[in-house]
C-alpha atoms as a PDB file:
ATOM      1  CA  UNK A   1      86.827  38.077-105.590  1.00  0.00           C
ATOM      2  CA  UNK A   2      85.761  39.118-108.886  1.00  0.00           C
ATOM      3  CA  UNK A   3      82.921  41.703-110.117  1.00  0.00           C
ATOM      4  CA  UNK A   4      81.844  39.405-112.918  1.00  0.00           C
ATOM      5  CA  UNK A   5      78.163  39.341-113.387  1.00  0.00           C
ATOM      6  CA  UNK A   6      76.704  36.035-112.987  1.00  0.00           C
ATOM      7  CA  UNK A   7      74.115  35.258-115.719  1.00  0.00           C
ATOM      8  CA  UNK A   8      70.608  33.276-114.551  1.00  0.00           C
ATOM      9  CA  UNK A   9      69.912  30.236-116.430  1.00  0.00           C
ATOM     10  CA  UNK A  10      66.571  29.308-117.883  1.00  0.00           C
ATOM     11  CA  UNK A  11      66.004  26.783-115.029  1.00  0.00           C
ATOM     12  CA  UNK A  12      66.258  29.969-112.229  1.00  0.00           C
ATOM     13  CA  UNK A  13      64.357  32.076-114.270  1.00  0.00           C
ATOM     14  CA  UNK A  14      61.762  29.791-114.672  1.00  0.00           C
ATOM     15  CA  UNK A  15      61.608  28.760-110.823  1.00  0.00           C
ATOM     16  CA  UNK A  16      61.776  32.648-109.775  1.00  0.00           C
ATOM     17  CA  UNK A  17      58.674  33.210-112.270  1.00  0.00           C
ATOM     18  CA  UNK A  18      56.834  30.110-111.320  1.00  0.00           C
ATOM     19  CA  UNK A  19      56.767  31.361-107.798  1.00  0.00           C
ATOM     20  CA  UNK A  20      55.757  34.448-108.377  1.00  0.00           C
ATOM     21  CA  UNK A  21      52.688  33.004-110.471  1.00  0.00           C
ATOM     22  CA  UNK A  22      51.814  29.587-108.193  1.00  0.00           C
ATOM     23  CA  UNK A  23      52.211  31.814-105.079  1.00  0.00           C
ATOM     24  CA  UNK A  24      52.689  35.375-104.443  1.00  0.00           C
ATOM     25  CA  UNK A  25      50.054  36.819-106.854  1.00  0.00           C
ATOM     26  CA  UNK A  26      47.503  34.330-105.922  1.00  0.00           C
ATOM     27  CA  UNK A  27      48.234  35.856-102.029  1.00  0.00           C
ATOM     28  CA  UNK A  28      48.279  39.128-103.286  1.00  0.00           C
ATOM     29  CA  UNK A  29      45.024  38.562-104.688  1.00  0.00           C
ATOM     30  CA  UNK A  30      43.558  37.256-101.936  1.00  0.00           C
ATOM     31  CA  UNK A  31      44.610  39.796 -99.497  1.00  0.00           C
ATOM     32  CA  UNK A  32      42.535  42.827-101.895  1.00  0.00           C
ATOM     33  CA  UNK A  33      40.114  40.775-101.878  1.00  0.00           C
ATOM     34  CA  UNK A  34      39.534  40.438 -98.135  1.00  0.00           C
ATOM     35  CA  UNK A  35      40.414  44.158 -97.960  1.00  0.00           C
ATOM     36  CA  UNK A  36      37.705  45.043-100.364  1.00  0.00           C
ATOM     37  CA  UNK A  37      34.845  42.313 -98.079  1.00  0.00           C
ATOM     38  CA  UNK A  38      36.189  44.147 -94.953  1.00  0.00           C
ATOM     39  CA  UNK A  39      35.739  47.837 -96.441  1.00  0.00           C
ATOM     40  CA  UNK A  40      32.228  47.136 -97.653  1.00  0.00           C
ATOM     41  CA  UNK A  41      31.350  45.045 -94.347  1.00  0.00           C
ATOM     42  CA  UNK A  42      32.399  47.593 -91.955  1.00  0.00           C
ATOM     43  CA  UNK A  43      31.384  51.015 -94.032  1.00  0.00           C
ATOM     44  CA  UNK A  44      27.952  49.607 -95.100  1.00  0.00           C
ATOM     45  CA  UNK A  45      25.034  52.039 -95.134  1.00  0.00           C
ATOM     46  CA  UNK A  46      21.779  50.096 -96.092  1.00  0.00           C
ATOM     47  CA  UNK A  47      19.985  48.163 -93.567  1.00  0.00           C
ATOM     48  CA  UNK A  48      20.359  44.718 -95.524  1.00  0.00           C
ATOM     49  CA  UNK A  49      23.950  45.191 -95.570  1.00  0.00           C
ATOM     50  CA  UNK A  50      24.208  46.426 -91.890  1.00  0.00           C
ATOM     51  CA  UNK A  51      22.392  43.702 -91.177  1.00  0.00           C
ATOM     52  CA  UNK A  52      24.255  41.304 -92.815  1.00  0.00           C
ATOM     53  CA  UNK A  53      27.436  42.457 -91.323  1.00  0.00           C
ATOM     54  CA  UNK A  54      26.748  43.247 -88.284  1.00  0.00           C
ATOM     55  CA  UNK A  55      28.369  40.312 -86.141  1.00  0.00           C
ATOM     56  CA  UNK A  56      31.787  40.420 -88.974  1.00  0.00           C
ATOM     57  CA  UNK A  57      31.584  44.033 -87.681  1.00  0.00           C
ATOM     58  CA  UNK A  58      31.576  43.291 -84.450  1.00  0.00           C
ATOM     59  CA  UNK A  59      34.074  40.850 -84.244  1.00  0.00           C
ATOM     60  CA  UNK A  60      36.365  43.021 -86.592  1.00  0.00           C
ATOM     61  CA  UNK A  61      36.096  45.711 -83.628  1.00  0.00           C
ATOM     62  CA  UNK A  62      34.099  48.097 -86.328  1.00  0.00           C
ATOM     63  CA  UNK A  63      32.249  50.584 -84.996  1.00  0.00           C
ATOM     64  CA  UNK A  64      28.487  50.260 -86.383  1.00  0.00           C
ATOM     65  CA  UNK A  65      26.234  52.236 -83.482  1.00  0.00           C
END
């Protein structure tokens, strides 16, 4: 076996990058995004926002009472 280092083409590079774009940032994305909904849902403090999270609190086993 030999220690030679094995240079990517532009066609791997490309691919490696185009699934980092097309699918792992757009889930990455996503996920803060429901993190951020979840936080404000379940540590709400004004009534209209209580209110309007109340059953998403419920079912997301958030304290609220």
């Amino acid at each position: 076996m030999s220690s030679t280092p094995v240079l990517l083409d532009n066609a791997q590079t490309s691919a490696r990058s185009e699934v980092l774009k097309d699918k792992i940032l757009p889930a990455m994305l996503a996920g803060m995004l429901g993190l951020s909904l979840l936080y404000a849902a379940g540590f709400a403090e004004t009534a209209q926002l209580h209110n309007a999270a109340h059953d998403g609190r419920h079912s997301a086993s958030f304290p609220c009472h």
